[in-house]
N, C-alpha and C. Protein backbone atom coordinates (compact mmCIF):
# COMPACT_ATOMS: atom_id res chain seq x y z
N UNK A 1 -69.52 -51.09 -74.94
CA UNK A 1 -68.62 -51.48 -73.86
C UNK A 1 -67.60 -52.49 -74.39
N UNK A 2 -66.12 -52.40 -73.84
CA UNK A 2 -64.97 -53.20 -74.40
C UNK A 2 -65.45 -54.87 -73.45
N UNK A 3 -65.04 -55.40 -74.70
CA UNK A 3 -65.70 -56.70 -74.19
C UNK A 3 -64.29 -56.67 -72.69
N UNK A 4 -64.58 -58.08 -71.99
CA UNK A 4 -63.68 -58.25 -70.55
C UNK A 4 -63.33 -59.08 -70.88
N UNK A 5 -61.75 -59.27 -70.92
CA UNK A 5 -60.96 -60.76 -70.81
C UNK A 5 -60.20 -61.29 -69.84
N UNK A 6 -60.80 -62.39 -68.94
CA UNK A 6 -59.81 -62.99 -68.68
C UNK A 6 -58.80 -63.86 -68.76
N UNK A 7 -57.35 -63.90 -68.61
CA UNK A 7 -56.56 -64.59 -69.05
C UNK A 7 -56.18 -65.48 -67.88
N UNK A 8 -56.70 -66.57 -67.68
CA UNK A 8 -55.80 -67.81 -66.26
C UNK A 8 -54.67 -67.87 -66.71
N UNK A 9 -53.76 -67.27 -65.60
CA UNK A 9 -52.58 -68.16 -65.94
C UNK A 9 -51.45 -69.03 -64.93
N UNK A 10 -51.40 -69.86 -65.63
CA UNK A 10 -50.94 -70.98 -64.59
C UNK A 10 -51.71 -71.58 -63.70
N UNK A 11 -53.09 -71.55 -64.24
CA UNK A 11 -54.41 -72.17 -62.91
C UNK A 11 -55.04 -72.50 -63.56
N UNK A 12 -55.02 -73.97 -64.07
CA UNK A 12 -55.84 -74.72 -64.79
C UNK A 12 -56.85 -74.86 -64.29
N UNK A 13 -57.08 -75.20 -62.80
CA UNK A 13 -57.86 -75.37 -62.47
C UNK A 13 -59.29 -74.28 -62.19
N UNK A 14 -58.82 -73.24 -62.19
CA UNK A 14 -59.65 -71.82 -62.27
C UNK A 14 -60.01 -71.58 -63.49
N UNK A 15 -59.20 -72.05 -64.40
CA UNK A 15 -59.55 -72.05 -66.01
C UNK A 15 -60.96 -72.97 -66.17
N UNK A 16 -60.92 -74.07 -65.77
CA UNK A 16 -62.04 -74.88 -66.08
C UNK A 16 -62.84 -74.65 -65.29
N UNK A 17 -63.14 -73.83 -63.82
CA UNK A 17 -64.51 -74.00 -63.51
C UNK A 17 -65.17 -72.63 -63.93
N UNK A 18 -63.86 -71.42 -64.89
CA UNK A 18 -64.71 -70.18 -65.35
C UNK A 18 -65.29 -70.43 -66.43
N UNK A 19 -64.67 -71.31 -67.40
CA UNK A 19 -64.79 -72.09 -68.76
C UNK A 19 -66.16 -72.98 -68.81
N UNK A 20 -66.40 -73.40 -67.45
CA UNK A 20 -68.13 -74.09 -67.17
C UNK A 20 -69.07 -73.14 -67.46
N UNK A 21 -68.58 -71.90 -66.73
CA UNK A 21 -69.58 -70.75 -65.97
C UNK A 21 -69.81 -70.12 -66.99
N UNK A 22 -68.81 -69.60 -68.14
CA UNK A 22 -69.12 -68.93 -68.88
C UNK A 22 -69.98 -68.16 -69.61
N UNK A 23 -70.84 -69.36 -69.84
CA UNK A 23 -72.14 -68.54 -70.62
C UNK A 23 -73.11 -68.22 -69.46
N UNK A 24 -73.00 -68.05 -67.64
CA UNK A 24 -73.21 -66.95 -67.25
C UNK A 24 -72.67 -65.79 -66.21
N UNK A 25 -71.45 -65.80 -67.38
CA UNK A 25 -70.35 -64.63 -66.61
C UNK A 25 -70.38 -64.01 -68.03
N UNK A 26 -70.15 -62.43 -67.67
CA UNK A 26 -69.67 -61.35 -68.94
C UNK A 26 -68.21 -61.10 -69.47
N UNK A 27 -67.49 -62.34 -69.54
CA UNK A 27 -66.21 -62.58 -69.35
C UNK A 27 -65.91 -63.34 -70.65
N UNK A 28 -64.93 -62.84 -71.36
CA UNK A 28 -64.07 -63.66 -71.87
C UNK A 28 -63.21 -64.81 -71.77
N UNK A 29 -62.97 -65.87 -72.12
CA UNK A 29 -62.04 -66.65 -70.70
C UNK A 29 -61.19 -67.04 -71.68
N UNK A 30 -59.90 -66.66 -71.09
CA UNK A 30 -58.52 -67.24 -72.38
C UNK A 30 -57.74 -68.01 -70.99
N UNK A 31 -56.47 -68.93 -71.51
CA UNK A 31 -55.98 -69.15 -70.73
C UNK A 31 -54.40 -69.30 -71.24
N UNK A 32 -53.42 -69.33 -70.51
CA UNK A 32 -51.95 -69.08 -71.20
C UNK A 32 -51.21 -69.77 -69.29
N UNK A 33 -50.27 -70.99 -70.23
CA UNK A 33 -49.63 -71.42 -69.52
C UNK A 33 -47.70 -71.54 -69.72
N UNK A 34 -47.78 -70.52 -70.46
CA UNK A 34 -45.97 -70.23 -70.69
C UNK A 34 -46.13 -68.54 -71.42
N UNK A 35 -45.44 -67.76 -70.43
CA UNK A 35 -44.95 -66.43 -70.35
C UNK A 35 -45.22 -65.81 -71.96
N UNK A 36 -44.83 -66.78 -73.06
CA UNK A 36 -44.76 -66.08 -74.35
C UNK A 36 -46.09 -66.16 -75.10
N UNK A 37 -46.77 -67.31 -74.65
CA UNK A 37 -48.19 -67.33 -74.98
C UNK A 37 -49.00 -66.30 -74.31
N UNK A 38 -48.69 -65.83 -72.81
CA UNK A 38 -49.41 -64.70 -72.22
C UNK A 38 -48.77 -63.54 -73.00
N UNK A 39 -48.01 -63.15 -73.16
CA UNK A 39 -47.59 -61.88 -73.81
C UNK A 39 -48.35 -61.51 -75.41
N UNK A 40 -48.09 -62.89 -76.21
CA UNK A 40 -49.06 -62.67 -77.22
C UNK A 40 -50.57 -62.74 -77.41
N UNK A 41 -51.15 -63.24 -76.25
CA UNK A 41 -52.49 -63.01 -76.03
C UNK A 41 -52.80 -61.44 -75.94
N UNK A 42 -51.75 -61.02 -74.73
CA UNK A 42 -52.05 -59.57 -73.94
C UNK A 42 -51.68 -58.56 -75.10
N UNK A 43 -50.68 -59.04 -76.29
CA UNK A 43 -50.68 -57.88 -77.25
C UNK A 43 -51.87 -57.27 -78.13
N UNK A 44 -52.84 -57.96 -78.34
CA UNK A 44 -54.33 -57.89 -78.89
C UNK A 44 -55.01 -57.80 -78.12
N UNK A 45 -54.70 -57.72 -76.62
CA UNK A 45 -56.53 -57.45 -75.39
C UNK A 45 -56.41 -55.88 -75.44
N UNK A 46 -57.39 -55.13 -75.48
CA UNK A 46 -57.28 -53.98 -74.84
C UNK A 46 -57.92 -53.64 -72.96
N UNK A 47 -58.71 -54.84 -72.85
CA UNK A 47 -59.34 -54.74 -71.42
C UNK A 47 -59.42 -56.23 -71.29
N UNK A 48 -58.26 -56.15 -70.52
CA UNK A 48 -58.06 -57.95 -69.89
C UNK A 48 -57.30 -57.55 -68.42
N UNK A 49 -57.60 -58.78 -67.75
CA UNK A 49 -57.35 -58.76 -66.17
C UNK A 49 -56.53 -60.40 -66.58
N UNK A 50 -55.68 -60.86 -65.57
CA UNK A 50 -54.76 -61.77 -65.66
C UNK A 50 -55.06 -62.16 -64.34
N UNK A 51 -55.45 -63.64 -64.17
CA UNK A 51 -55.37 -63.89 -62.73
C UNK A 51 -54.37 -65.12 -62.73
N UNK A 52 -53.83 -65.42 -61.32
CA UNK A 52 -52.92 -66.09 -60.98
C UNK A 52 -52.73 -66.73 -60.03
N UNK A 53 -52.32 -67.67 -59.24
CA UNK A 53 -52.66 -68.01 -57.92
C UNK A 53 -51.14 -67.67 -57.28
N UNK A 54 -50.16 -67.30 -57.89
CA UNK A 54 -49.21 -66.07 -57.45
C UNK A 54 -48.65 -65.46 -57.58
N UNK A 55 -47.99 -63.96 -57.39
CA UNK A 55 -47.56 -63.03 -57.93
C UNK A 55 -45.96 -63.63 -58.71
N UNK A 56 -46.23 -63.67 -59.78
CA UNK A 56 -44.77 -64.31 -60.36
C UNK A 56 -44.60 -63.10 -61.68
N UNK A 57 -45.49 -62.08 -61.89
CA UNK A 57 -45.47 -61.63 -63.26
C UNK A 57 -45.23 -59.85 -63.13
N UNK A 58 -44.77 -59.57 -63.97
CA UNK A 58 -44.63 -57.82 -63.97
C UNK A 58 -45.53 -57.12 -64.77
N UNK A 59 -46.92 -57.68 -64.45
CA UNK A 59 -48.17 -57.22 -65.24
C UNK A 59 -48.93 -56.18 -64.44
N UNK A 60 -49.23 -55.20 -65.03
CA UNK A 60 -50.05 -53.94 -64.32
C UNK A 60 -51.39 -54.73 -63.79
N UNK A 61 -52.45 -55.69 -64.88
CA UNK A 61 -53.73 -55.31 -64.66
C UNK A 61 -54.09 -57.40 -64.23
N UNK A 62 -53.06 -57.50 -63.14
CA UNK A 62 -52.65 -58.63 -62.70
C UNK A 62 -53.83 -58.67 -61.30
N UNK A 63 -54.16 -60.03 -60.98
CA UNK A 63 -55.10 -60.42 -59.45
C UNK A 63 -54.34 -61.60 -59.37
N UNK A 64 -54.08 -61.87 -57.83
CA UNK A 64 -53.77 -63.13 -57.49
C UNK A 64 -54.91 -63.70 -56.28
N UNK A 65 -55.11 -64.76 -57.10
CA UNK A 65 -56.02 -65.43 -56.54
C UNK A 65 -54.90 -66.36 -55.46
N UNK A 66 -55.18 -66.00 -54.07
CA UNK A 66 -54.35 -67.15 -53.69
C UNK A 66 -54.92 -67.49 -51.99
N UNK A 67 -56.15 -67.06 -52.34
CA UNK A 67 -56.84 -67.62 -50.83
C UNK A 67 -58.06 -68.34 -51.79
N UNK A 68 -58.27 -69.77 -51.52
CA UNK A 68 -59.02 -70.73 -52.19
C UNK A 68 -59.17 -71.76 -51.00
N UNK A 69 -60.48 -72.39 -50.44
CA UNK A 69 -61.58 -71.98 -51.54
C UNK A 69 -62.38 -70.34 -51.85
N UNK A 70 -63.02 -69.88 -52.59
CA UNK A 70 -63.75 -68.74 -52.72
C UNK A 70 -65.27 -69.24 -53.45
N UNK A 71 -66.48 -68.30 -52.87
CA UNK A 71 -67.49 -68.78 -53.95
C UNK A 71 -67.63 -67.52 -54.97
N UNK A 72 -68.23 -68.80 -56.03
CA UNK A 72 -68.21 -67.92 -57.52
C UNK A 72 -68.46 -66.74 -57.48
N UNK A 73 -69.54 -66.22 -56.47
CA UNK A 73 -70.14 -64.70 -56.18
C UNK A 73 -68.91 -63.78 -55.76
N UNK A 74 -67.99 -64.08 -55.18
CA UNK A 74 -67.11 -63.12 -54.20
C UNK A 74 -66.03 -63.27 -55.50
N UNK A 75 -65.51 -64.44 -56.02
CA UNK A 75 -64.63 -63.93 -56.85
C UNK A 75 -64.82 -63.08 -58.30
N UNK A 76 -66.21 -63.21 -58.62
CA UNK A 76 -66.84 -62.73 -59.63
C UNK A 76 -66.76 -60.69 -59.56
N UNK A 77 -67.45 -60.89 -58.13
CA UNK A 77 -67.11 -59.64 -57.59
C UNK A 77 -65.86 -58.90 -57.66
N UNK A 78 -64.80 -59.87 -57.02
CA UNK A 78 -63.44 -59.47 -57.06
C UNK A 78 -63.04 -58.56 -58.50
N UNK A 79 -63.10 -59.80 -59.50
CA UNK A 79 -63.16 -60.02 -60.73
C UNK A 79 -63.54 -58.26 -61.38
N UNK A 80 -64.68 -58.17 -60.73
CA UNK A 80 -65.70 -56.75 -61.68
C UNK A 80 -64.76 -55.22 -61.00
N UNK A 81 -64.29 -55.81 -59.78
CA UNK A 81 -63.82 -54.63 -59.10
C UNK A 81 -62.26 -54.33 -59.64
N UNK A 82 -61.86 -55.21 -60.17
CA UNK A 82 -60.74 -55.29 -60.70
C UNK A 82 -60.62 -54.80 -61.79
N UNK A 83 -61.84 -54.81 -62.58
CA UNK A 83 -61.76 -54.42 -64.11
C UNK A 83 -62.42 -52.53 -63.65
N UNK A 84 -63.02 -52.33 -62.89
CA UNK A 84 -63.63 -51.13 -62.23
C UNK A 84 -62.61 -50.12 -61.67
N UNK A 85 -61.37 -50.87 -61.75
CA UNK A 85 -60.35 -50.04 -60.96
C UNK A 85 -59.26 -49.91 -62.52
N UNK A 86 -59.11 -50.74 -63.73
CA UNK A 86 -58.52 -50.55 -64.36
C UNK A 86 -59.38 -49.62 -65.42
N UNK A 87 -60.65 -49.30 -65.29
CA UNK A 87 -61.23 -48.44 -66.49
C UNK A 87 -61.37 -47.18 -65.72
N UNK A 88 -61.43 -46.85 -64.33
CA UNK A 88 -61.02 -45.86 -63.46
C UNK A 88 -59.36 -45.36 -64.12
N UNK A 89 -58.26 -45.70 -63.77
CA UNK A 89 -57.07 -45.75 -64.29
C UNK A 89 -56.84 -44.68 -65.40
N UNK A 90 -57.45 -46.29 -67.06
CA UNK A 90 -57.49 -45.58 -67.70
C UNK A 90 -58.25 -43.86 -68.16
N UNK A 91 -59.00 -43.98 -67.57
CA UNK A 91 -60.16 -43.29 -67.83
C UNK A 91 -59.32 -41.61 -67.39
N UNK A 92 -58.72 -41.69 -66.35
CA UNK A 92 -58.01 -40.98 -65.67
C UNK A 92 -56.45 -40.23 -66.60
N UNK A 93 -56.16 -41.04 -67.23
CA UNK A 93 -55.27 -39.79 -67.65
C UNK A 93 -55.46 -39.73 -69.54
N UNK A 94 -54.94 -38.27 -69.79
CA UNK A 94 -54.83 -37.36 -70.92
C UNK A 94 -53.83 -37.29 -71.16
N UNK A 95 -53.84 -37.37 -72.64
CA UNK A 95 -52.48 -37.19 -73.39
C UNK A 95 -52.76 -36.22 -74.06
N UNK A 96 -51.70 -35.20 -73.76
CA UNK A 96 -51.79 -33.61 -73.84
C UNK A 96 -50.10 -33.28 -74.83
N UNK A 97 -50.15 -33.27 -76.57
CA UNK A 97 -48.78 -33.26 -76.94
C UNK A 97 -48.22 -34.13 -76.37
N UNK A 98 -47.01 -34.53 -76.26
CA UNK A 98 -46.25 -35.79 -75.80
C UNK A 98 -46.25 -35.70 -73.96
N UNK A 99 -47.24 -34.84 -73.36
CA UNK A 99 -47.49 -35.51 -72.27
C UNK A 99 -48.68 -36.32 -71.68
N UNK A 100 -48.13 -36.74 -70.35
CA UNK A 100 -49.54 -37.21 -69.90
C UNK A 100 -50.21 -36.56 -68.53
N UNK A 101 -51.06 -36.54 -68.93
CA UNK A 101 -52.23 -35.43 -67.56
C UNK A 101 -52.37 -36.75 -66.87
N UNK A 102 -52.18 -37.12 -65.45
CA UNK A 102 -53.09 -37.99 -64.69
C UNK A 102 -53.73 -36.93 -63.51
N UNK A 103 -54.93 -37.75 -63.99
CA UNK A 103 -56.07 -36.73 -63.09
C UNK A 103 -56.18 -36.78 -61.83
N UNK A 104 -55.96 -37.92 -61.62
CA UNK A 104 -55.82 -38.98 -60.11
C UNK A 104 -54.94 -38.36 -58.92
N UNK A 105 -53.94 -38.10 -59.73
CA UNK A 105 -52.68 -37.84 -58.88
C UNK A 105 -51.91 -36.18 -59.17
N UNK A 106 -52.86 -35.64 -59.99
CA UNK A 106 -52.81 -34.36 -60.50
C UNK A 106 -51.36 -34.44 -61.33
N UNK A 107 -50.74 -34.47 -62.00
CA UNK A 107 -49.85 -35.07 -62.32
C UNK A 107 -49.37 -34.96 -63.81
N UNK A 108 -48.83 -33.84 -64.10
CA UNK A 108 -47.85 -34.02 -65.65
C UNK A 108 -46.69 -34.57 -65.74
N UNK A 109 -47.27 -35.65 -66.94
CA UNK A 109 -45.54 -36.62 -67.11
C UNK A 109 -45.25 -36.50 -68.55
N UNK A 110 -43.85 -36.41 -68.45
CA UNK A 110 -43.18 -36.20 -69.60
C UNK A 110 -42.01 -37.51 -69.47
N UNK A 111 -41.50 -38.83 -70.04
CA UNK A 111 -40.87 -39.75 -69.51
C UNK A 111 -40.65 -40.20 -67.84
N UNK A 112 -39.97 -39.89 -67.32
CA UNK A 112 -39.81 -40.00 -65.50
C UNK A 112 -39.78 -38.87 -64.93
N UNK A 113 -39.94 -37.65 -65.46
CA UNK A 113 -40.32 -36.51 -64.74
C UNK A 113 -41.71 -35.94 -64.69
N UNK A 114 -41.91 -35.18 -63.55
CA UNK A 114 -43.46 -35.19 -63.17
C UNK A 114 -43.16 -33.93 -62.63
N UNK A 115 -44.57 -33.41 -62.84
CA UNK A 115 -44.71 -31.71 -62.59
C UNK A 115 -45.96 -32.09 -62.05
N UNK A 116 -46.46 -31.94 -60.52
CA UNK A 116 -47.72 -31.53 -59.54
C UNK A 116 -47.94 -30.16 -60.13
N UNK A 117 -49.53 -30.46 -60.41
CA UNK A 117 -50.35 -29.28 -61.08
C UNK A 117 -51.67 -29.65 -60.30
N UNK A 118 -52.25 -28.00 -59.96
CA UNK A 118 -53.57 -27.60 -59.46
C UNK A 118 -54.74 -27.88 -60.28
N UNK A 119 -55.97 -28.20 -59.66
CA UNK A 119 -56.83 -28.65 -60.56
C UNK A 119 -57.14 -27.77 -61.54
N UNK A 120 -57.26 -26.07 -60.82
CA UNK A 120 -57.09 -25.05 -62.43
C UNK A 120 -55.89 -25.20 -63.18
N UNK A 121 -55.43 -25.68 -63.20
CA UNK A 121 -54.00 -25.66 -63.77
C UNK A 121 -54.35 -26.92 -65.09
N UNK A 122 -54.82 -28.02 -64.35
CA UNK A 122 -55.23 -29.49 -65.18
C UNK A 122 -56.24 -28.67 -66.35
N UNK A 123 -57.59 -28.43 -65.27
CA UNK A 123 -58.51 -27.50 -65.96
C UNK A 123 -58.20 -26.52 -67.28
N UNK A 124 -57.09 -26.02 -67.22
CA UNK A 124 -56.58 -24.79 -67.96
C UNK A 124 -56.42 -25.63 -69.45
N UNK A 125 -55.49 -26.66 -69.08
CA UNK A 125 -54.69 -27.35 -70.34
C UNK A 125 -55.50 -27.98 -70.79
N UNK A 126 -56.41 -28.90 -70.43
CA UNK A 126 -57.42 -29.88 -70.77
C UNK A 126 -58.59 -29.01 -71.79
N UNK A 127 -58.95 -27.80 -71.25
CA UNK A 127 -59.51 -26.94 -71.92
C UNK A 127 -59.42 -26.38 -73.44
N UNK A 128 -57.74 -26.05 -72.99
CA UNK A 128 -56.42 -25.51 -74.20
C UNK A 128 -56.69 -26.50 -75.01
N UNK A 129 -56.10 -27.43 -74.76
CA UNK A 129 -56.01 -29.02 -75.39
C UNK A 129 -56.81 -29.41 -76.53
N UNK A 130 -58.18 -28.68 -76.02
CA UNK A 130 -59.26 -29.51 -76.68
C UNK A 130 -59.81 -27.96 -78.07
N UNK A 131 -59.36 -27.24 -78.22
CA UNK A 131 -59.35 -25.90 -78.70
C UNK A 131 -58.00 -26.14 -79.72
N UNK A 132 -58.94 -26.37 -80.84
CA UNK A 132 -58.05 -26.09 -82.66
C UNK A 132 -57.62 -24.58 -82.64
N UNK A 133 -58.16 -23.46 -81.87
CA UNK A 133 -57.79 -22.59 -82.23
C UNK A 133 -57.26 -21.65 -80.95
N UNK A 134 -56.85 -20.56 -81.13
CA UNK A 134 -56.69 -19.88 -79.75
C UNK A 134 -57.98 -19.37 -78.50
N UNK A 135 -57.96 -19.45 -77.43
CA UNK A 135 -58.92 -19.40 -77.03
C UNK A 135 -58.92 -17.69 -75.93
N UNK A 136 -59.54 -17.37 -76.12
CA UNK A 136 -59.68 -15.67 -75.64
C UNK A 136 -59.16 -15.93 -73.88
N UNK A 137 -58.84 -14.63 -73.22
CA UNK A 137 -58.90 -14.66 -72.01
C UNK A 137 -60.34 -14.60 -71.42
N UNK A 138 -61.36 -14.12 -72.12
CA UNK A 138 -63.10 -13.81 -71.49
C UNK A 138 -63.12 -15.56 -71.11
N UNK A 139 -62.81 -16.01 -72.68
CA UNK A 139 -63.67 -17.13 -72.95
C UNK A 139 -63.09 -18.34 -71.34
N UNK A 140 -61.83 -18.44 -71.26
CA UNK A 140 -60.85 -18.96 -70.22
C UNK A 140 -61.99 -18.45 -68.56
N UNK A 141 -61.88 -17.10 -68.92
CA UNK A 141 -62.67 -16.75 -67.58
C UNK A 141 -64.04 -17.49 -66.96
N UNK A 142 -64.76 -17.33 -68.20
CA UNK A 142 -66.25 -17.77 -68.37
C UNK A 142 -66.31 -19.56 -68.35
N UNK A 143 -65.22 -20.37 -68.63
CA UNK A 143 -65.60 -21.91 -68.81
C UNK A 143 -64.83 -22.14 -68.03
N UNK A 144 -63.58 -22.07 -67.15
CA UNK A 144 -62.46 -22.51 -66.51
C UNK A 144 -62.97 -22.23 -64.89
N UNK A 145 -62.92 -20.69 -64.92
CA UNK A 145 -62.94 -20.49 -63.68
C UNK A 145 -64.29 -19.65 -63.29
N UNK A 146 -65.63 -19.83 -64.02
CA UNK A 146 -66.78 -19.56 -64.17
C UNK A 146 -66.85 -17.84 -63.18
N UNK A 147 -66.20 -16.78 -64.07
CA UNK A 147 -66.13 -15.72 -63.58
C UNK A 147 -67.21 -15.03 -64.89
N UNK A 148 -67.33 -13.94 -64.90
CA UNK A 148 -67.83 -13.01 -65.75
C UNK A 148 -67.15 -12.02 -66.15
N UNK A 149 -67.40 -12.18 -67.88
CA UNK A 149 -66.51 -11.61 -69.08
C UNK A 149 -66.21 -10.48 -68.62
N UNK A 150 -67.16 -9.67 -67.54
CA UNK A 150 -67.27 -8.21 -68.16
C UNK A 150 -66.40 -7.37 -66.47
N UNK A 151 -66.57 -8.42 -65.74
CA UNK A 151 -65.52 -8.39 -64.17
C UNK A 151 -63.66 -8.39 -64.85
N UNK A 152 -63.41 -7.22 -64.26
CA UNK A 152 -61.59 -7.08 -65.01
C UNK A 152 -61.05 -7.47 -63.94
N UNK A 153 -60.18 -8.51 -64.00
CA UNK A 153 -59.78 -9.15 -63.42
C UNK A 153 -58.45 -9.66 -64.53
N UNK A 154 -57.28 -9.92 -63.70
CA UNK A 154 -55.71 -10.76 -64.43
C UNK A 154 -55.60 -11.99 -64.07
N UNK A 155 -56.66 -13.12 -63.15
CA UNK A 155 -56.35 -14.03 -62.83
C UNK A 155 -55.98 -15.06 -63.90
N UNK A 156 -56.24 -14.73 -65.03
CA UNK A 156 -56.21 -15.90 -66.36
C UNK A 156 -54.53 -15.98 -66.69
N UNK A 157 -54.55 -14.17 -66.78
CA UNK A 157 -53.39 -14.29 -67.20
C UNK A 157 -52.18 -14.63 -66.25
N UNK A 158 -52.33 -14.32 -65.04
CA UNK A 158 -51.30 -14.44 -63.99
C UNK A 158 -50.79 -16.11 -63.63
N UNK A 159 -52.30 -16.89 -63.81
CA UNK A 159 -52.56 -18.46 -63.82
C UNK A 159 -51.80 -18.87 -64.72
N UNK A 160 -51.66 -18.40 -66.14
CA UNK A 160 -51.17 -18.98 -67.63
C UNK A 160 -49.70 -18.37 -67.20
N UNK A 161 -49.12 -17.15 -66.71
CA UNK A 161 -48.11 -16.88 -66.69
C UNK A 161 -47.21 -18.10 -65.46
N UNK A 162 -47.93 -18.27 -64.65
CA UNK A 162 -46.95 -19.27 -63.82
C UNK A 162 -47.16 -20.50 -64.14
N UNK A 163 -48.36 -20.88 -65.18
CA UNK A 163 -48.19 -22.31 -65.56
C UNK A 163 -46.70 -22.68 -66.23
N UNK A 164 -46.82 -21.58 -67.27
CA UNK A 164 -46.00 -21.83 -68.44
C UNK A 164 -44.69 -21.81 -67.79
N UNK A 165 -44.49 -20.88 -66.56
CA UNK A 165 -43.31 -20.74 -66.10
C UNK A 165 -42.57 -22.07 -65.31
N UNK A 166 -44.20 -22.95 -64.79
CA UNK A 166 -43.57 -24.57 -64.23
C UNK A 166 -42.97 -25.16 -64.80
N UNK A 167 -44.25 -25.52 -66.57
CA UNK A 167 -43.62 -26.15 -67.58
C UNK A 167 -42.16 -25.96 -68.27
N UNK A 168 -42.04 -24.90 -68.24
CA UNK A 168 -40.64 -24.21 -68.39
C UNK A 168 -39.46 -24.85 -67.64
N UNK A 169 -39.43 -24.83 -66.06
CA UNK A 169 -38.12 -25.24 -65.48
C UNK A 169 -38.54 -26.12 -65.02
N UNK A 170 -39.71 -27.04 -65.58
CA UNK A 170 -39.78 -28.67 -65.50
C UNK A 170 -39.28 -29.39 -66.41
N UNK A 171 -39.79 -29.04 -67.59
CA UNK A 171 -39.69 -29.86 -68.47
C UNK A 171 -38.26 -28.95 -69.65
N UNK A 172 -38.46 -27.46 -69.61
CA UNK A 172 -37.77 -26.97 -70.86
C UNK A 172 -38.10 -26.69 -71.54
N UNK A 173 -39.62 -26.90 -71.58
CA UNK A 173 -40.74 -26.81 -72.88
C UNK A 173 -41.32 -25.34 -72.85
N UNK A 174 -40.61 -23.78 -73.40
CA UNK A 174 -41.38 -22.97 -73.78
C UNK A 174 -42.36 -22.90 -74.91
N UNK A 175 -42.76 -23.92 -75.72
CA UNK A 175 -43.67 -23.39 -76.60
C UNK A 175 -45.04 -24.54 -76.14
N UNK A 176 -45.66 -25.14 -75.13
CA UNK A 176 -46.70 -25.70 -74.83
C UNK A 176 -47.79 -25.19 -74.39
N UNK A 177 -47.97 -23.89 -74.30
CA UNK A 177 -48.97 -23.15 -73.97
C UNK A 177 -48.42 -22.13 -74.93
N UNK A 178 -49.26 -21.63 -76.07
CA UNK A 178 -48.57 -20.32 -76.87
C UNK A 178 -49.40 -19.30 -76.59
N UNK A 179 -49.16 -17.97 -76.79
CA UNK A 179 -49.52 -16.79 -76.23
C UNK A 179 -49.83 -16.14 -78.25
N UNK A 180 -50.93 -15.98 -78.34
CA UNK A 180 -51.31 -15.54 -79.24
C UNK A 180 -52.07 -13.94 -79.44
N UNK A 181 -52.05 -13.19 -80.22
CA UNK A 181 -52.66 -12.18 -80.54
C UNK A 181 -54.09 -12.33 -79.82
N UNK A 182 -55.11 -12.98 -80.21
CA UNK A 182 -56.37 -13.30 -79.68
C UNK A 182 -56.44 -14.26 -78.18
N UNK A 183 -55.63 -14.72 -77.68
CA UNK A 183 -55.50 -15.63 -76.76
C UNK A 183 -54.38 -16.37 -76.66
N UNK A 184 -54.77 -18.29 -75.94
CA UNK A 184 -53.86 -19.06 -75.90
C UNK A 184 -54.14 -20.06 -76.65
N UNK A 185 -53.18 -20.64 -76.70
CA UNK A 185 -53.15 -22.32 -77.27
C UNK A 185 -52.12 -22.96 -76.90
N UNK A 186 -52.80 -24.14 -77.33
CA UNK A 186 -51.86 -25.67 -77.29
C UNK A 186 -51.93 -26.61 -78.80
N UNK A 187 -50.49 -26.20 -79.09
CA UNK A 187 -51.00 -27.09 -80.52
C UNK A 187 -50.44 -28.50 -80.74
């Protein structure tokens, strides 16, 4: 597990009573009281939460503490739910070639454009994705959409034909799903 950091900032006073607690909280405790010291802390955290007693910052994985007093239990809590919602997050999207899958919001991004995709659709690529080589239409049938090899059916292909056709007049991108002799891929 990635260790947890928190960074106080601008709350000395929250700094020193987590800095007491420490050795029994599962917390890191840093503290940064000028913008350039927080930035170079946050360039080396990979799982840090930033608390504040008010919203002054353009930080994603930011809490403002700004109803005080609180007891240690409820903000501790706060604290875990906060880091529970940023490993949710991460956890949530795929980088698929230079895009990103968010699972959350069903969601292919390529810079500021976004293509809404069906969960077979997510399913399809995530599949592709993870396949060095081309992957059969049976095989697509049998793990994707848990049909049987030997049932003739075009749903694979009809699915792959209008994916590619989104990706297409979304993004421009004809070669992200390739159509191979033996199957598909994503390389």
């Amino acid at each position: 597990m990635l260790t947890q950091n928190i960074i106080v900032y601008k709350f000395l006073e929250l700094y020193h009573i987590l800095e007491e607690l420490c050795s029994d909280l599962n917390f890191n405790i840093l503290y940064a009281d000028d913008k350039n010291i927080l930035n170079d802390k946050l360039k080396n955290l990979d799982n840090y939460l930033v608390i504040t007693n008010n919203k002054n910052l353009n930080i994603n994985r930011q809490f403002v503490l700004n109803q005080t007093p609180i007891s240690i239990y409820k903000l501790t809590e706060k604290i875990n739910i906060e880091f529970l919602k940023a490993q949710f997050n991460n956890q949530s999207e795929v980088k698929v070639k230079n895009y990103i899958i968010d699972l959350n919001s069903r969601e292919m991004l390529l810079k500021k454009i976004k293509l809404k995709l069906t969960e077979k659709e997510i399913n399809t690529i995530i599949f592709l994705s993870k396949s060095n080589k081309p992957v059969s239409v049976d095989e697509l049938q049998e793990k994707v959409w848990s049909y049987q090899s030997d049932i003739e059916t075009h749903t694979v292909e009809t699915h792959i034909y209008r994916l590619r056709k989104k990706i297409l007049n979304t993004f421009k991108d004809n070669e992200f799903i390739i159509s191979k002799k033996n199957g598909y891929q994503i390389k």
